[in-house]
C-alpha atoms as a PDB file:
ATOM      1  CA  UNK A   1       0.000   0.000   0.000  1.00  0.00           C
ATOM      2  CA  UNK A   2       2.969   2.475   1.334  1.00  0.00           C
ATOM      3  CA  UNK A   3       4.781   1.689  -2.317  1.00  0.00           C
ATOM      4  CA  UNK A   4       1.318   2.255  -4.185  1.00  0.00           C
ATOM      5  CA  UNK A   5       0.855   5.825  -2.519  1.00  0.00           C
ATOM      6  CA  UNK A   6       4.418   7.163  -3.861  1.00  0.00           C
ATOM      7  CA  UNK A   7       4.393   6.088  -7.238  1.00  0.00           C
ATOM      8  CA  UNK A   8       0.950   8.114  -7.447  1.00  0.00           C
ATOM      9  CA  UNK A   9       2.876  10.932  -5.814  1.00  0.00           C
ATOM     10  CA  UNK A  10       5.520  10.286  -8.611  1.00  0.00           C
ATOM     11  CA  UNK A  11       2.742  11.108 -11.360  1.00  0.00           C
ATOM     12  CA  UNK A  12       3.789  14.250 -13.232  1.00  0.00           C
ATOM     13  CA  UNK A  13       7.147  14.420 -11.275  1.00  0.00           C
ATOM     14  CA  UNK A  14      10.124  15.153 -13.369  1.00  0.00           C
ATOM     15  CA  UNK A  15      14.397  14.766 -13.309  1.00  0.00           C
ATOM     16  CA  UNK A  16      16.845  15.947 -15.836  1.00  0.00           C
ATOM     17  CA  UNK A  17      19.270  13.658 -17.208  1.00  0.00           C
ATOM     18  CA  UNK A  18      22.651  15.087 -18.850  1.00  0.00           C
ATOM     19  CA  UNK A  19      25.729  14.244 -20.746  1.00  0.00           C
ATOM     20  CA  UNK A  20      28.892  16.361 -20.846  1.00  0.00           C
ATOM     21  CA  UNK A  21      30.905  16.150 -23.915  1.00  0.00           C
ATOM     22  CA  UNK A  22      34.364  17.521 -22.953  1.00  0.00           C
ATOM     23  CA  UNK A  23      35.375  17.442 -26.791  1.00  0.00           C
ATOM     24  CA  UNK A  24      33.158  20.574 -27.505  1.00  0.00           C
ATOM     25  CA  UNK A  25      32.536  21.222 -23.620  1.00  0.00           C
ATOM     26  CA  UNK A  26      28.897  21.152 -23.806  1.00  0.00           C
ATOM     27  CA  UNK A  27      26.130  20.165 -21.469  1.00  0.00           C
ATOM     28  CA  UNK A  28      22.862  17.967 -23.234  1.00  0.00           C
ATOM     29  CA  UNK A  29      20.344  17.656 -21.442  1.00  0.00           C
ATOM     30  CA  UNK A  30      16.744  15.637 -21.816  1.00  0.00           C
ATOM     31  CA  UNK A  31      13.830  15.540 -19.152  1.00  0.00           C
ATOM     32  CA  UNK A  32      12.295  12.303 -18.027  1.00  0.00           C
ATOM     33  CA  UNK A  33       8.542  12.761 -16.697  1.00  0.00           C
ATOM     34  CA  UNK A  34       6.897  10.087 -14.875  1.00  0.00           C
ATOM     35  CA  UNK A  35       3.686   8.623 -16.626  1.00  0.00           C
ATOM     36  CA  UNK A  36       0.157   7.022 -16.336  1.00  0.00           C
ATOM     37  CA  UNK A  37       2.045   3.168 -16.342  1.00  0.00           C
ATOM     38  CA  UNK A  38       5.064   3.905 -13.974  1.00  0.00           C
ATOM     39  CA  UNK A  39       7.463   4.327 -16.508  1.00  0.00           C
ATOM     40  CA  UNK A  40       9.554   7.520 -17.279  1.00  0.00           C
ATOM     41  CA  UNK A  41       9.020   9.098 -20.782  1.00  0.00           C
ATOM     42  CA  UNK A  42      12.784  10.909 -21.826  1.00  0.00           C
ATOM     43  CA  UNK A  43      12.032  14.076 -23.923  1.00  0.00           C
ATOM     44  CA  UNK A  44      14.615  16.061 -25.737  1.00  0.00           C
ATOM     45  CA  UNK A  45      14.318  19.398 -27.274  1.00  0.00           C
ATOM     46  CA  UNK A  46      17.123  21.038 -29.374  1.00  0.00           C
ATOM     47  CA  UNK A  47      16.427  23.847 -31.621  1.00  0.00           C
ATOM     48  CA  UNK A  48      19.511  23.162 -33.243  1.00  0.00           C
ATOM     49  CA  UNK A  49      18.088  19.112 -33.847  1.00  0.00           C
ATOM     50  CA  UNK A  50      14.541  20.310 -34.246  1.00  0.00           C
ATOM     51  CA  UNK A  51      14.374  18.862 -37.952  1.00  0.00           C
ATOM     52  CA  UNK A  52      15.905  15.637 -37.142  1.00  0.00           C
ATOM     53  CA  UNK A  53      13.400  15.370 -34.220  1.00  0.00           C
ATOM     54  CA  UNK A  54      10.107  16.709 -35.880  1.00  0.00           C
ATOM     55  CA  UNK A  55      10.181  14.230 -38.894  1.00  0.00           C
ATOM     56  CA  UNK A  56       6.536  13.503 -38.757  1.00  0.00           C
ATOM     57  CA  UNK A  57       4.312  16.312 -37.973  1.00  0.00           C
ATOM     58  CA  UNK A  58       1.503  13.957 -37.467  1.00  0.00           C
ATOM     59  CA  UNK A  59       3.191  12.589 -33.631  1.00  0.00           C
ATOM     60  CA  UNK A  60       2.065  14.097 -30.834  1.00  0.00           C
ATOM     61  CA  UNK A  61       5.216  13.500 -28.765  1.00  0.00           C
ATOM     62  CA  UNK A  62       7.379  14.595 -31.080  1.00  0.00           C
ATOM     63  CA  UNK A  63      10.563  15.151 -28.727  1.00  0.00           C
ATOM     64  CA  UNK A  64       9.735  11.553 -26.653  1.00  0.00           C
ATOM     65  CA  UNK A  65      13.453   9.532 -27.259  1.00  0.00           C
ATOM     66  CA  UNK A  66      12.366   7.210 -25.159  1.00  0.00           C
ATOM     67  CA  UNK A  67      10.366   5.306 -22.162  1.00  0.00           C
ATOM     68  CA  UNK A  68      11.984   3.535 -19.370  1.00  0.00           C
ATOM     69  CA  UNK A  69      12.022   2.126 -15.290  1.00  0.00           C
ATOM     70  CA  UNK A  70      14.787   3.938 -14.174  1.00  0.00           C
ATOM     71  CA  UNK A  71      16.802   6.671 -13.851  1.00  0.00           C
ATOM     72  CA  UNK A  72      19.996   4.663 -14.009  1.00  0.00           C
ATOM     73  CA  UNK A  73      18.313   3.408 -17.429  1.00  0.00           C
ATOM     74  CA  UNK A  74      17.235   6.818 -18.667  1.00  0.00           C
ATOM     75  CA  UNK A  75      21.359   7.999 -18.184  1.00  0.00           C
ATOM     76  CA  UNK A  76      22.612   5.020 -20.105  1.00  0.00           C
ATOM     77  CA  UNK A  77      20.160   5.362 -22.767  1.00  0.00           C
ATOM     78  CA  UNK A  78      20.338   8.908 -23.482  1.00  0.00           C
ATOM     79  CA  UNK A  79      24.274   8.754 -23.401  1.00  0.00           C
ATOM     80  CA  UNK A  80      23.777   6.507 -26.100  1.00  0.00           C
ATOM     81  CA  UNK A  81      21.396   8.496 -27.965  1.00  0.00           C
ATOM     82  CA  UNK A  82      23.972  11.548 -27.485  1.00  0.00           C
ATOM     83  CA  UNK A  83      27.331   9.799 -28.697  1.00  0.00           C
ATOM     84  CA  UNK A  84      25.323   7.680 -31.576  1.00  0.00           C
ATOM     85  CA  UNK A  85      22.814   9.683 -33.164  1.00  0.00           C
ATOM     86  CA  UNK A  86      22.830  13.271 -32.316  1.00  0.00           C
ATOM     87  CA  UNK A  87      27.055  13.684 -32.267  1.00  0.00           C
ATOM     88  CA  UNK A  88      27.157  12.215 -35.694  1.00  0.00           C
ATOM     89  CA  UNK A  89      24.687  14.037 -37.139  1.00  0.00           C
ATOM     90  CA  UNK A  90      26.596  17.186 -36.184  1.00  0.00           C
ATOM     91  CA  UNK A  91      29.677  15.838 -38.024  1.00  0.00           C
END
């Protein structure tokens, strides 16, 4: 009951997740927000990405990268979103 009552205090609760790339010293940073299921929904918004991102008009959550459990997931994930997709489309 006592674990029921936080994670519907968790609804609509947000962290940040980052990743530093010494390289170009720069700070990327995505924001997980806690859903309806109990999951965490990673969005990322880049004005400098926001073609890459916004490919289909027709999604409503056009920034979502991703849904997962944990934080711990959330850093791993995104680090590999960083260093695999968005780095090399910069060149």
């Amino acid at each position: 009951m006592y674990f029921d009552e936080i994670q519907e205090h968790l609804k609509g609760r947000h962290w940040h997740i980052g990743c530093y790339i010494e390289e170009q010293d720069e700070y990327i940073e995505a924001i997980g927000f806690k859903n309806e299921q109990g999951m965490w929904d990673i969005f990322f918004e880049d004005e400098a990405e926001e073609d890459f991102l916004n490919k289909n008009p027709e999604e409503q959550d056009q920034s979502l990268l991703f849904t997962v459990k944990s934080h711990s997931e959330a850093e791993e994930k995104f680090k590999q979103f960083v260093e695999g997709v968005l780095l090399k489309r910069r060149g």
